[in-house]
N, C-alpha and C. Protein backbone atom coordinates (compact mmCIF):
# COMPACT_ATOMS: atom_id res chain seq x y z
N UNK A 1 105.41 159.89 133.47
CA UNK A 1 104.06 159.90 134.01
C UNK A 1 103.29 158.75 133.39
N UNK A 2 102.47 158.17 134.17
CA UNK A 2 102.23 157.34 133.92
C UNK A 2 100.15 157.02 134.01
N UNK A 3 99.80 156.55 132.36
CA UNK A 3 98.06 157.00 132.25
C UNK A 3 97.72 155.36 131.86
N UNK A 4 96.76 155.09 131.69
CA UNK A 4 96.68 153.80 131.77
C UNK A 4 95.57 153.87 130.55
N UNK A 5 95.65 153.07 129.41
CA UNK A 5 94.93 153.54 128.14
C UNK A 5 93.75 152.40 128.44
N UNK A 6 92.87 152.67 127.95
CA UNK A 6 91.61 152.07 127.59
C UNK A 6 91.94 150.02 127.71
N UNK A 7 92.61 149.79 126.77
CA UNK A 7 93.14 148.47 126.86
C UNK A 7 93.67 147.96 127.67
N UNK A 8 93.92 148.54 129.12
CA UNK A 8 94.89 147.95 129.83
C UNK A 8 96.56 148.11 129.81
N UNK A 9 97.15 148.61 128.71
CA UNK A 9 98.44 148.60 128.32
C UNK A 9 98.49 150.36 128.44
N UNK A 10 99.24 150.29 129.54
CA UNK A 10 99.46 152.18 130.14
C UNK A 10 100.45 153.00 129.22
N UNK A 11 99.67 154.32 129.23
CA UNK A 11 100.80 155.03 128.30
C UNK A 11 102.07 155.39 129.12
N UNK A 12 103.12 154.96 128.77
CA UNK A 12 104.02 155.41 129.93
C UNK A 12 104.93 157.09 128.82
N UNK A 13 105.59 157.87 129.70
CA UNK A 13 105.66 159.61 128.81
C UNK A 13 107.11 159.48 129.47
N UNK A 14 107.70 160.39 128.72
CA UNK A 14 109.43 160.65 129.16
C UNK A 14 109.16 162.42 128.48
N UNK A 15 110.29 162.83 128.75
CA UNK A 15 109.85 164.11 127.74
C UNK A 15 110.35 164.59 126.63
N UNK A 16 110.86 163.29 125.65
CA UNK A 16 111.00 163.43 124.61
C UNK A 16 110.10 162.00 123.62
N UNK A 17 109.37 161.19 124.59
CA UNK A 17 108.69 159.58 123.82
C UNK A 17 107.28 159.36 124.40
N UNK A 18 106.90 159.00 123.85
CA UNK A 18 105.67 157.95 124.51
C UNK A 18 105.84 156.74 124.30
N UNK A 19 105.71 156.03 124.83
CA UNK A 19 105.42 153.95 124.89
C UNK A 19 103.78 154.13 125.04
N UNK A 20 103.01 153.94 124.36
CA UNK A 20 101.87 153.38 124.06
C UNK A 20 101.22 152.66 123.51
N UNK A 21 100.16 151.97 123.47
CA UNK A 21 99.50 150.60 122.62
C UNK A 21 99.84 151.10 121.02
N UNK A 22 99.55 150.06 120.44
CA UNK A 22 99.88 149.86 118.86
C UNK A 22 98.39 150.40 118.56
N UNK A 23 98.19 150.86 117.89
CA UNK A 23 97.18 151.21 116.76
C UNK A 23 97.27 150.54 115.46
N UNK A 24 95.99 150.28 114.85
CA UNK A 24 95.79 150.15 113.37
C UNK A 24 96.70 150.65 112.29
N UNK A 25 97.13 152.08 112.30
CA UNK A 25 97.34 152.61 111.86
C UNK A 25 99.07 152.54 111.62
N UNK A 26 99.49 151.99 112.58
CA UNK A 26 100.82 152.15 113.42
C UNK A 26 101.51 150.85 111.68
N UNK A 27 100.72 149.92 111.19
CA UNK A 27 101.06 149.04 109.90
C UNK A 27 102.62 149.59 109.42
N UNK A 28 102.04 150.41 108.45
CA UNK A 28 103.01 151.16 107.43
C UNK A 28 104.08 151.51 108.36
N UNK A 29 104.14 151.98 109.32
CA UNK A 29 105.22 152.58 110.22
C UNK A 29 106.21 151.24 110.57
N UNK A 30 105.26 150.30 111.09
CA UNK A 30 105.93 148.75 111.46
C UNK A 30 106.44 147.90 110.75
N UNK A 31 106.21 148.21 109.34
CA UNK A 31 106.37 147.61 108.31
C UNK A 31 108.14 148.20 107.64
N UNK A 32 107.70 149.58 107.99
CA UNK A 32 109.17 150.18 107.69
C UNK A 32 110.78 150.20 108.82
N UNK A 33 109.81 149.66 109.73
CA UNK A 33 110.84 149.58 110.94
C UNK A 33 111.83 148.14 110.37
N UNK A 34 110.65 146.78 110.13
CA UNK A 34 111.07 145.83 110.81
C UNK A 34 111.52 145.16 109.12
N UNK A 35 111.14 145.62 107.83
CA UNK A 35 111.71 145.33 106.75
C UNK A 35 113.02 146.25 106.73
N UNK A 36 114.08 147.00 107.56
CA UNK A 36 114.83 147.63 107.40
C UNK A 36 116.21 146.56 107.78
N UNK A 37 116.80 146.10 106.49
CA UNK A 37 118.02 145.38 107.27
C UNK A 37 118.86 145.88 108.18
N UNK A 38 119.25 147.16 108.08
CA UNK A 38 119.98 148.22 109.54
C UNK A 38 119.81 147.42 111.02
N UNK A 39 118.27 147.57 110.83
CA UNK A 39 117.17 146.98 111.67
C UNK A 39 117.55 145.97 112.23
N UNK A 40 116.83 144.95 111.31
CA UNK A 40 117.47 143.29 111.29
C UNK A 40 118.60 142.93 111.78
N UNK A 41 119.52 143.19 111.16
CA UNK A 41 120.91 142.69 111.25
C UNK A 41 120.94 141.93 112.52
N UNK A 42 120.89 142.26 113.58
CA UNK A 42 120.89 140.99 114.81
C UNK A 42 119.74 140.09 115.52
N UNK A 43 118.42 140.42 114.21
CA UNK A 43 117.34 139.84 114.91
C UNK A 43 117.25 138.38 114.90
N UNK A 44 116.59 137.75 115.50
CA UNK A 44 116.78 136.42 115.39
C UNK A 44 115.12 135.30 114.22
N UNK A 45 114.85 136.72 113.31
CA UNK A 45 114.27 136.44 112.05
C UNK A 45 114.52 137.49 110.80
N UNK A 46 114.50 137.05 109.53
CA UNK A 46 114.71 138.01 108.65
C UNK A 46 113.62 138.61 108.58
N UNK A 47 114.07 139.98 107.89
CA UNK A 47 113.20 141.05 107.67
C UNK A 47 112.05 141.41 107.28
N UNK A 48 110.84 141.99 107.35
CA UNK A 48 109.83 141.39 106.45
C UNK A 48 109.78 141.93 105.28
N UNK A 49 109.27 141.67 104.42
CA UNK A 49 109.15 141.61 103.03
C UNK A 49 107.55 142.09 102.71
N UNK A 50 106.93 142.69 103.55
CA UNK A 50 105.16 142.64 102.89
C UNK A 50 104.71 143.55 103.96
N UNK A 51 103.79 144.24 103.91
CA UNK A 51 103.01 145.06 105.11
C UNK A 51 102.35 143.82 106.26
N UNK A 52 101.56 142.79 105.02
CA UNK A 52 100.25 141.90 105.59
C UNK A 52 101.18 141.47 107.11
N UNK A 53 102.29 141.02 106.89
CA UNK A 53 103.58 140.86 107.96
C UNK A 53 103.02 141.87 109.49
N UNK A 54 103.48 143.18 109.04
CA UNK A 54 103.51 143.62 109.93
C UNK A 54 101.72 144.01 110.85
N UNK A 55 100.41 144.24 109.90
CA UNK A 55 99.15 143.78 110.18
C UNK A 55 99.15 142.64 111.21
N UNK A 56 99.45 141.51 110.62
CA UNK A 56 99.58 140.10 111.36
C UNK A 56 100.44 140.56 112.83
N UNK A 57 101.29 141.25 112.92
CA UNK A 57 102.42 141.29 114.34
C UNK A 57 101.57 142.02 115.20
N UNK A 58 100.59 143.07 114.68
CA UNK A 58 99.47 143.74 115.34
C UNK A 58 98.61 143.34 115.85
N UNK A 59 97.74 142.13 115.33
CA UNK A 59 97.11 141.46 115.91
C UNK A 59 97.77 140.13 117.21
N UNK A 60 98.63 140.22 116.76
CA UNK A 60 99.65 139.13 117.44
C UNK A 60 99.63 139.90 118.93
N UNK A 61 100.33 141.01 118.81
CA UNK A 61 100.20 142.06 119.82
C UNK A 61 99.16 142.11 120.44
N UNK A 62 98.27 142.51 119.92
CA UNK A 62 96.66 142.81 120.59
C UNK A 62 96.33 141.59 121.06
N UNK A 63 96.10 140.51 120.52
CA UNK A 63 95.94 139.27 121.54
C UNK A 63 96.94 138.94 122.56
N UNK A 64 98.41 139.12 122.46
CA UNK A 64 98.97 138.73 123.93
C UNK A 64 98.84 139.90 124.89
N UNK A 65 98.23 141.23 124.61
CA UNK A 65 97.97 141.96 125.15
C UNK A 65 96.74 141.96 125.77
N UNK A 66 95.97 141.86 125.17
CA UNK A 66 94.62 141.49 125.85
C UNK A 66 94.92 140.10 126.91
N UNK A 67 95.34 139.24 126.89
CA UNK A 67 95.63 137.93 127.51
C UNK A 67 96.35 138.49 128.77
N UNK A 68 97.32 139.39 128.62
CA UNK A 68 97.97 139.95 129.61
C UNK A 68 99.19 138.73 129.61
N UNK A 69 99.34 138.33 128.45
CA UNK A 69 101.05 137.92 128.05
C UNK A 69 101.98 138.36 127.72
N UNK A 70 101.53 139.66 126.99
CA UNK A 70 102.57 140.57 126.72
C UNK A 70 102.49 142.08 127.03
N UNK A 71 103.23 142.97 126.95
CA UNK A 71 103.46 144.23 127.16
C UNK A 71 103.77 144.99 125.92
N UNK A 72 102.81 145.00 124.97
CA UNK A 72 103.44 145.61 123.36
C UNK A 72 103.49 147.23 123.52
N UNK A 73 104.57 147.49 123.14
CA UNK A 73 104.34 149.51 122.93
C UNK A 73 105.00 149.73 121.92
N UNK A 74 104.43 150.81 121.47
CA UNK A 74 104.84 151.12 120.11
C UNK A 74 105.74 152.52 120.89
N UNK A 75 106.92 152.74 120.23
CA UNK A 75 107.60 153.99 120.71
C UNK A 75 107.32 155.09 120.06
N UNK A 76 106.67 156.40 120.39
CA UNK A 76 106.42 156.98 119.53
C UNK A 76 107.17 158.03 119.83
N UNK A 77 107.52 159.30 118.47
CA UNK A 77 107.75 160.52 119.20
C UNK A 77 106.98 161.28 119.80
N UNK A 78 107.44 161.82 121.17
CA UNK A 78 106.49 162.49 121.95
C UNK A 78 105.74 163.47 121.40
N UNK A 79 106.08 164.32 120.48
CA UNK A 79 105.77 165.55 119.50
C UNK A 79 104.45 164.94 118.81
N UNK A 80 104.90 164.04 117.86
CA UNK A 80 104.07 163.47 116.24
C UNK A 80 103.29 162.66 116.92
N UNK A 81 103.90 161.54 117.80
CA UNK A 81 103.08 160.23 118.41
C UNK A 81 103.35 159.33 117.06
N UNK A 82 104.15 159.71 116.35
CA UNK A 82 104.59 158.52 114.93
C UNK A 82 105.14 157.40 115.64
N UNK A 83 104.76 156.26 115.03
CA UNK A 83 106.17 155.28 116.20
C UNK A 83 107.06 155.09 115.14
N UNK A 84 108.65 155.16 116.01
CA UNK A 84 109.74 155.60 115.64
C UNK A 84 110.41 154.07 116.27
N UNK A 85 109.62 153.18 117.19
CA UNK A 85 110.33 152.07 116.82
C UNK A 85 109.45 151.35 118.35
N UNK A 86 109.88 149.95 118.38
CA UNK A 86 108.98 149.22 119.10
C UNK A 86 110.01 148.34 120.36
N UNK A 87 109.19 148.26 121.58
CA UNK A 87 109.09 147.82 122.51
C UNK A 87 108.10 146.70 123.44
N UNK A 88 108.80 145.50 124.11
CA UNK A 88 107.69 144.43 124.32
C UNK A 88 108.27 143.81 125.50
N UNK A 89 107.87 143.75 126.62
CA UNK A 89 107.78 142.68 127.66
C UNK A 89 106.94 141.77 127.11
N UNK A 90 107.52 140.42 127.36
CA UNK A 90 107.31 138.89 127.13
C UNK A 90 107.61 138.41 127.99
N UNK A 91 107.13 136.91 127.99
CA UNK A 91 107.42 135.61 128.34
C UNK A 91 107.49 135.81 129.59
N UNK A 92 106.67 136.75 129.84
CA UNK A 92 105.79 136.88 131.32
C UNK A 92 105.15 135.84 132.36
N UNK A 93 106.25 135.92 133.49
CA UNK A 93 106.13 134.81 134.40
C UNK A 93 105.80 134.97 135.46
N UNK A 94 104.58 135.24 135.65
CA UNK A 94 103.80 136.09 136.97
C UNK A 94 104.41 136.04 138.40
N UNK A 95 104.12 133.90 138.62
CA UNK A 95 104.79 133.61 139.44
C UNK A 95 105.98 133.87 140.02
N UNK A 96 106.86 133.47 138.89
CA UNK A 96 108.54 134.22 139.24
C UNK A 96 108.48 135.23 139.07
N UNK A 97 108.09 135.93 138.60
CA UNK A 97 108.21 137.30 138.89
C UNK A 97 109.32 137.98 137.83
N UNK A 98 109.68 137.11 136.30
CA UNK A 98 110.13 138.18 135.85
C UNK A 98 110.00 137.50 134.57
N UNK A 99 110.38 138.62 133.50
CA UNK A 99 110.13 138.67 131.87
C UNK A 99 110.88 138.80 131.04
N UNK A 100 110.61 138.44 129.76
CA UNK A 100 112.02 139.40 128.72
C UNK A 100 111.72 140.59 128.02
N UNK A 101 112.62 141.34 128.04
CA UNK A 101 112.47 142.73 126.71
C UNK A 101 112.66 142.71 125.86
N UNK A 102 112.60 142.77 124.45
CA UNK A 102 113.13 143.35 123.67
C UNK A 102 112.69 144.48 122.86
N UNK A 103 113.41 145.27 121.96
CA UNK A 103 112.94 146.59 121.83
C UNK A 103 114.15 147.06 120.12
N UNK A 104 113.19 147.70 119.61
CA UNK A 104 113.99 148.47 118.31
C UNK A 104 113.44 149.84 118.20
N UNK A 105 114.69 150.08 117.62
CA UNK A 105 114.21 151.85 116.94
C UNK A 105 114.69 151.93 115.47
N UNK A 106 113.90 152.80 115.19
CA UNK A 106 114.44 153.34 113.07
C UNK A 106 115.70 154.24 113.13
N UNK A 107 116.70 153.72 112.59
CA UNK A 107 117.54 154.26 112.66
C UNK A 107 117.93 155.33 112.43
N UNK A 108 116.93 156.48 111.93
CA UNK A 108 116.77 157.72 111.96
C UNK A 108 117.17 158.32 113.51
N UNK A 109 116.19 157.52 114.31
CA UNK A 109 116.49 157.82 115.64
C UNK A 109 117.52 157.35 116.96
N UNK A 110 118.32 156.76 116.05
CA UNK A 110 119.45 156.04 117.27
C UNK A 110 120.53 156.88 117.21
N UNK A 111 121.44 156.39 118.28
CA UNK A 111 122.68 157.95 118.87
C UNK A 111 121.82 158.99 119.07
N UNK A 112 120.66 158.75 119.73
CA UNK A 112 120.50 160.08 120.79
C UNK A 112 119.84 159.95 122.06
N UNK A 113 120.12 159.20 122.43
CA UNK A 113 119.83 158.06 123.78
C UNK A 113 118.54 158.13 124.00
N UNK A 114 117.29 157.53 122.92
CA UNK A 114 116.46 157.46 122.84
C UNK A 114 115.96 155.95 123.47
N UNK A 115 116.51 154.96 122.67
CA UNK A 115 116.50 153.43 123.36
C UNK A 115 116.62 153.29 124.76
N UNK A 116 117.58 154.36 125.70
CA UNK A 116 117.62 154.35 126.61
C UNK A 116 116.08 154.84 127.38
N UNK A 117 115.89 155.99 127.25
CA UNK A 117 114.73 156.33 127.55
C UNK A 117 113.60 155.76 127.49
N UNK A 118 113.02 154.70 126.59
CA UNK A 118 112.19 153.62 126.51
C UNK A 118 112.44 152.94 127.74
N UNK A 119 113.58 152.53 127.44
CA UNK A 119 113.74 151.19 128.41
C UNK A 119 113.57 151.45 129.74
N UNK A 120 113.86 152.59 130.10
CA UNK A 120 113.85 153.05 131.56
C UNK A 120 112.79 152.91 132.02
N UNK A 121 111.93 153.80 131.17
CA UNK A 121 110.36 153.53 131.02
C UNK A 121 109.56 152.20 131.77
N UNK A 122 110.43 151.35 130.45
CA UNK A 122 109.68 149.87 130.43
C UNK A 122 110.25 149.60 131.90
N UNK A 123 110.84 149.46 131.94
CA UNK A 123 111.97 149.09 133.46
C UNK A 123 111.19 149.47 134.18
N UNK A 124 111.28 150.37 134.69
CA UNK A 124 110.77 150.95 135.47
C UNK A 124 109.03 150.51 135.96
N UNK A 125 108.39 150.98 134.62
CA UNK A 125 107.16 150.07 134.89
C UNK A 125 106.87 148.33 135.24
N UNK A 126 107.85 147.94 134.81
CA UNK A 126 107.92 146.19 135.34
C UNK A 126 108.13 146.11 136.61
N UNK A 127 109.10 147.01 136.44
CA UNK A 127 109.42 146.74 138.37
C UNK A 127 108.75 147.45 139.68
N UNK A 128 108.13 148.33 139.10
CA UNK A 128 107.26 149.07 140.47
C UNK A 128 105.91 148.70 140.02
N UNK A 129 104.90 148.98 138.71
CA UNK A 129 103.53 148.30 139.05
C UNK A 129 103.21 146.88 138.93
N UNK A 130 104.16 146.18 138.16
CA UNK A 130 104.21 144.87 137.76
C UNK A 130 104.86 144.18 138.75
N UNK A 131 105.64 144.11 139.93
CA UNK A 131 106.21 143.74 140.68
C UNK A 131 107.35 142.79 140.35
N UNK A 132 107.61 143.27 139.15
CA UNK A 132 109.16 141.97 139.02
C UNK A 132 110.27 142.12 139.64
N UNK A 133 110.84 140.99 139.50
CA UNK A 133 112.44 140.72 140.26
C UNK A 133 113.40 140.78 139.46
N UNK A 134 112.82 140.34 137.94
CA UNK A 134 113.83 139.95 137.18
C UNK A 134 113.40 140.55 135.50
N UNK A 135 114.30 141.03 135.02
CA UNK A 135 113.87 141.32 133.45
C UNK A 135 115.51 140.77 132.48
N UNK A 136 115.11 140.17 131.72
CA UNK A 136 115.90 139.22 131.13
C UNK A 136 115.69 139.99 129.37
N UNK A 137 117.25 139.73 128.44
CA UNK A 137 117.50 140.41 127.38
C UNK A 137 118.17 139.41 126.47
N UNK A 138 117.86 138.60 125.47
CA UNK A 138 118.68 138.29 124.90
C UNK A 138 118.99 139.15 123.36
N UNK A 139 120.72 139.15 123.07
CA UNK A 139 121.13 139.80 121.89
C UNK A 139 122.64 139.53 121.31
N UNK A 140 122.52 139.72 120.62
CA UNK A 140 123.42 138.98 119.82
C UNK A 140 124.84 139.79 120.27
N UNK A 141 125.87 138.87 120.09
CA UNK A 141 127.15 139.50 120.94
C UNK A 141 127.32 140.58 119.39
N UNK A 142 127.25 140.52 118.16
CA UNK A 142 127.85 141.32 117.54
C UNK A 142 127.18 142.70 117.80
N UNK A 143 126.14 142.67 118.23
CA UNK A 143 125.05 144.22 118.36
C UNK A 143 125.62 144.93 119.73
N UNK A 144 127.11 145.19 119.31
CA UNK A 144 127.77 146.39 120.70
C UNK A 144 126.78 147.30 120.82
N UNK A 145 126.37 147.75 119.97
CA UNK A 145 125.40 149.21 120.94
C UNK A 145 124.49 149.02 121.49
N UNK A 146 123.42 147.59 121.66
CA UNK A 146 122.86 147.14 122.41
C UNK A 146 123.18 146.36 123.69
N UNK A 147 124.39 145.67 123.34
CA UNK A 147 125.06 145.56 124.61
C UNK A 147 125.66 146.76 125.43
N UNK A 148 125.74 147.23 124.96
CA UNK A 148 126.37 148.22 125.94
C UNK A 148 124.90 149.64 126.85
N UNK A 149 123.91 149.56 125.92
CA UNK A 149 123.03 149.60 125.98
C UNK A 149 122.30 149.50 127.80
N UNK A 150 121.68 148.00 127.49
CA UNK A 150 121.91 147.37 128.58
C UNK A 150 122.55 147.29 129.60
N UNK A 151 123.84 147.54 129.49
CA UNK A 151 124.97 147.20 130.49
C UNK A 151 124.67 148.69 131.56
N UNK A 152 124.41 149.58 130.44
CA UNK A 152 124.47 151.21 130.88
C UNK A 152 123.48 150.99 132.08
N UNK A 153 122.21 150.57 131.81
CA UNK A 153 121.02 149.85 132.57
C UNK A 153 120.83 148.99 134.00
N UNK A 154 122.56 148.82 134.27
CA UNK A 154 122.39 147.87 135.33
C UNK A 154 122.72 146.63 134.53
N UNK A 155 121.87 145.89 133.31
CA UNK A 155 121.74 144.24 133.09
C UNK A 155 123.42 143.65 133.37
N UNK A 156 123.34 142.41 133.53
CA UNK A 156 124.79 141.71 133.54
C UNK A 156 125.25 140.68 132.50
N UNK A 157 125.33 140.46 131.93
CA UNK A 157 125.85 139.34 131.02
C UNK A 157 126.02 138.24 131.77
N UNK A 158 124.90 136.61 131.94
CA UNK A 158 124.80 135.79 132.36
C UNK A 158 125.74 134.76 131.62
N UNK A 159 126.00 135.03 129.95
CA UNK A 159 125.79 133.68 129.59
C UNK A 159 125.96 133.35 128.17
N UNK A 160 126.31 132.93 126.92
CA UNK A 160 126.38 132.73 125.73
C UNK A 160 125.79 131.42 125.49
N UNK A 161 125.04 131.71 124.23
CA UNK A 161 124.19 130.58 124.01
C UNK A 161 124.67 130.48 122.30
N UNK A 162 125.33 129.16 122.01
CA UNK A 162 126.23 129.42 120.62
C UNK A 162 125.12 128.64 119.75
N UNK A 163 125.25 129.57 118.34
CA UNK A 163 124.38 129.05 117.73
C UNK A 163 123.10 128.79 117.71
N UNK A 164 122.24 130.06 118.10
CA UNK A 164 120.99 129.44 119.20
C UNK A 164 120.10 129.95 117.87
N UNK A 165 120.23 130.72 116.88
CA UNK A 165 119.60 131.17 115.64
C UNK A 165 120.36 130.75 114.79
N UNK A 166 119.25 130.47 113.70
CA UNK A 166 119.78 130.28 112.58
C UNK A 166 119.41 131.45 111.39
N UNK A 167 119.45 132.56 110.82
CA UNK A 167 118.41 133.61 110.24
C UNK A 167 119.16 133.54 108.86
N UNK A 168 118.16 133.55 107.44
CA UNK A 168 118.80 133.85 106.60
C UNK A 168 120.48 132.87 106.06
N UNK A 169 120.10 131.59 106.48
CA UNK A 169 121.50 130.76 106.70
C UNK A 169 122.80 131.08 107.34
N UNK A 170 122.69 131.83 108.59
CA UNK A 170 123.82 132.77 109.48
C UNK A 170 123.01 131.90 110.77
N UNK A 171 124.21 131.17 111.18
CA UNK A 171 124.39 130.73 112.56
C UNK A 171 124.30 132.30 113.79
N UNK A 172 123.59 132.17 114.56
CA UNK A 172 124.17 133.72 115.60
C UNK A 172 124.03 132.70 116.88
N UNK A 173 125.23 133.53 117.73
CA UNK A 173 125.14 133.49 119.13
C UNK A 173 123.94 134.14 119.92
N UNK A 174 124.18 134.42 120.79
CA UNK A 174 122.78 134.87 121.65
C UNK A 174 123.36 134.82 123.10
N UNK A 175 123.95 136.60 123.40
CA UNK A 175 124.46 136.54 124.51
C UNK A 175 122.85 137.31 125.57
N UNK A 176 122.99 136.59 127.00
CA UNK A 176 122.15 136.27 127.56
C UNK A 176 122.06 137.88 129.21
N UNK A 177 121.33 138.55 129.24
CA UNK A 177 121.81 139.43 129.76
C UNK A 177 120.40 139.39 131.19
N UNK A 178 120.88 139.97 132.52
CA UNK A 178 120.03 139.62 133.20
C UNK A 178 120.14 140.85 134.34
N UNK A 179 118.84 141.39 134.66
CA UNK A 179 118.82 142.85 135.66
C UNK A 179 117.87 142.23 137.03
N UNK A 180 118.40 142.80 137.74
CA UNK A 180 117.53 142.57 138.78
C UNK A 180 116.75 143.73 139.63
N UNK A 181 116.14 144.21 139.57
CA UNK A 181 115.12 145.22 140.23
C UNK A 181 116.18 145.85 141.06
N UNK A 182 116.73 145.81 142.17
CA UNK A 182 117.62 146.50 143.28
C UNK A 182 118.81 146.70 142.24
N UNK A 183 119.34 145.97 141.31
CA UNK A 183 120.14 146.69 140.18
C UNK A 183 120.08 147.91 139.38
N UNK A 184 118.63 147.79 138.89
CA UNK A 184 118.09 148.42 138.09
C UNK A 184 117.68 150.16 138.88
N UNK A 185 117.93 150.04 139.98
CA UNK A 185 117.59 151.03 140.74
C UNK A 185 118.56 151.86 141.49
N UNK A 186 119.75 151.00 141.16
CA UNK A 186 121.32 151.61 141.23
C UNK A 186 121.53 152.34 140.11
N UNK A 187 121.27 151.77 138.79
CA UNK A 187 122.15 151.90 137.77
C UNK A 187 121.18 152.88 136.78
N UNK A 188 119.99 153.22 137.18
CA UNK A 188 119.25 154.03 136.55
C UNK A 188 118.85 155.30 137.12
N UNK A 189 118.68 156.62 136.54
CA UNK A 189 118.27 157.81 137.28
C UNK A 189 116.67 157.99 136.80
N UNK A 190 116.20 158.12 137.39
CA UNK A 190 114.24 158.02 136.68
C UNK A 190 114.02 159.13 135.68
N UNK A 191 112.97 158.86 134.84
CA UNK A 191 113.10 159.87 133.78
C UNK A 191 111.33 160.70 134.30
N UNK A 192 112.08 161.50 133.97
CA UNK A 192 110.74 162.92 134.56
C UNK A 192 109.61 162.68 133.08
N UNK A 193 107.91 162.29 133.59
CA UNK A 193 107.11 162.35 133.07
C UNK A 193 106.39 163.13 132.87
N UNK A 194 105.59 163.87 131.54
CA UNK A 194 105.25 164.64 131.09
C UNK A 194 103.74 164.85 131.49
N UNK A 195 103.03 165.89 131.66
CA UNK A 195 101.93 165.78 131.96
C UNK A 195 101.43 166.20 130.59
C-alpha cells in the first residue's frame, strides 16, 4: 500500500517492511549498517569509520530527495519502524525513463527474503507511478546472493565491467544487470500492502 509522506518520498508497506524517508534519527542505525564489513564487502567504498559519515549520507539523501534525484528509503521493520537496512533509486533519467538501485540490509536480517520484498516494492513503484522502462543494478560478480537476488527479479546480466573499483586497494569487477518493466512483471508476484 502505498501513502505518500509529507516530503514527497511515499511510504511504500509489504507486510513484514516499510520503505520510508530517512529520519534524523535513523544516524546511529546507518552508521551501524554501513561501518559493518559483512556489509561492505562488495561495496564500491570502504566502510565508514565515524557516525558524522553517516549524518553527512542523510543530508546527502534529503537534498537529492528534495531535488527529486533520488529515491532514498530507509528499510524499516514493519513492527519497530527501526531501519534494518537501506534502499535508493538513482541516477534518475526522467527522459529515458529509467534509473539505478541499489539497496543493503544488516545482516541480522538477510536469508529471509526480506531484500526481496524491498525491491519489489521499489520496483514496483518505479514502474507504475514513476513510469520507467528501465531499472539498472550494478554488483559485484563475487556477491552471489545478490546476484541471484536480482536474477529472481526478472534483471538480466548485460555485461562485466573489469576493474571498475578500486576499494581499500582491491581491484573489483562490476557485473552490470538490467530489468525491463514488462520483465519485471513476469518475473514478480506483487506484494500485498498493509493498511
Amino acid at each position: 500500500m502505498e501513502e505518500t509522506a509529507t516530503d514527497g518520498v511515499p511510504v511504500l508497506e509489504s507486510p513484514r517492511l516499510r520503505l520510508r524517508p530517512y529520519r534524523a534519527d535513523d544516524a546511529d542505525a546507518m552508521f551501524e549498517l554501513y561501518s559493518d564489513p559483512r556489509v561492505m564487502r562488495y561495496w564500491s567504498f570502504p566502510p565508514w569509520v565515524e557516525v558524522a559519515q553517516a549524518r553527512a549520507y542523510l543530508d546527502h539523501a534529503r537534498a537529492g530527495m528534495d531535488s527529486g534525484d533520488i529515491f532514498p528509503w530507509a528499510i524499516a521493520d514493519g513492527e519497530s519502524n527501526r531501519l534494518i537496512g537501506a534502499l535508493t533509486l538513482f541516477s534518475l533519467h526522467v527522459e529515458q525513463r529509467r534509473a539505478e538501485i541499489g539497496y543493503s540490509l544488516s545482516p541480522g536480517f538477510q536469508g529471509r527474503g526480506l531484500a526481496e520484498e524491498a525491491l519489489r516494492l521499489a520496483l514496483d513503484f518505479a514502474f507504475s507511478n514513476l513510469g520507467l522502462r528501465r531499472m539498472e543494478a550494478d554488483i559485484d560478480p563475487r556477491n552471489l546472493a545478490s546476484c541471484r537476488l536480482v536474477e529472481r527479479l526478472g534483471f538480466q546480466r548485460e555485461g562485466l565491467l573489469r576493474k571498475r573499483w578500486k576499494v581499500n586497494g582491491e581491484e573489483c569487477d562490476t557485473a552490470l544487470y538490467g530489468l525491463l518493466a514488462e520483465e519485471f512483471g513476469d518475473a514478480a508476484s506483487p506484494v500485498t500492502g498493509k493498511q
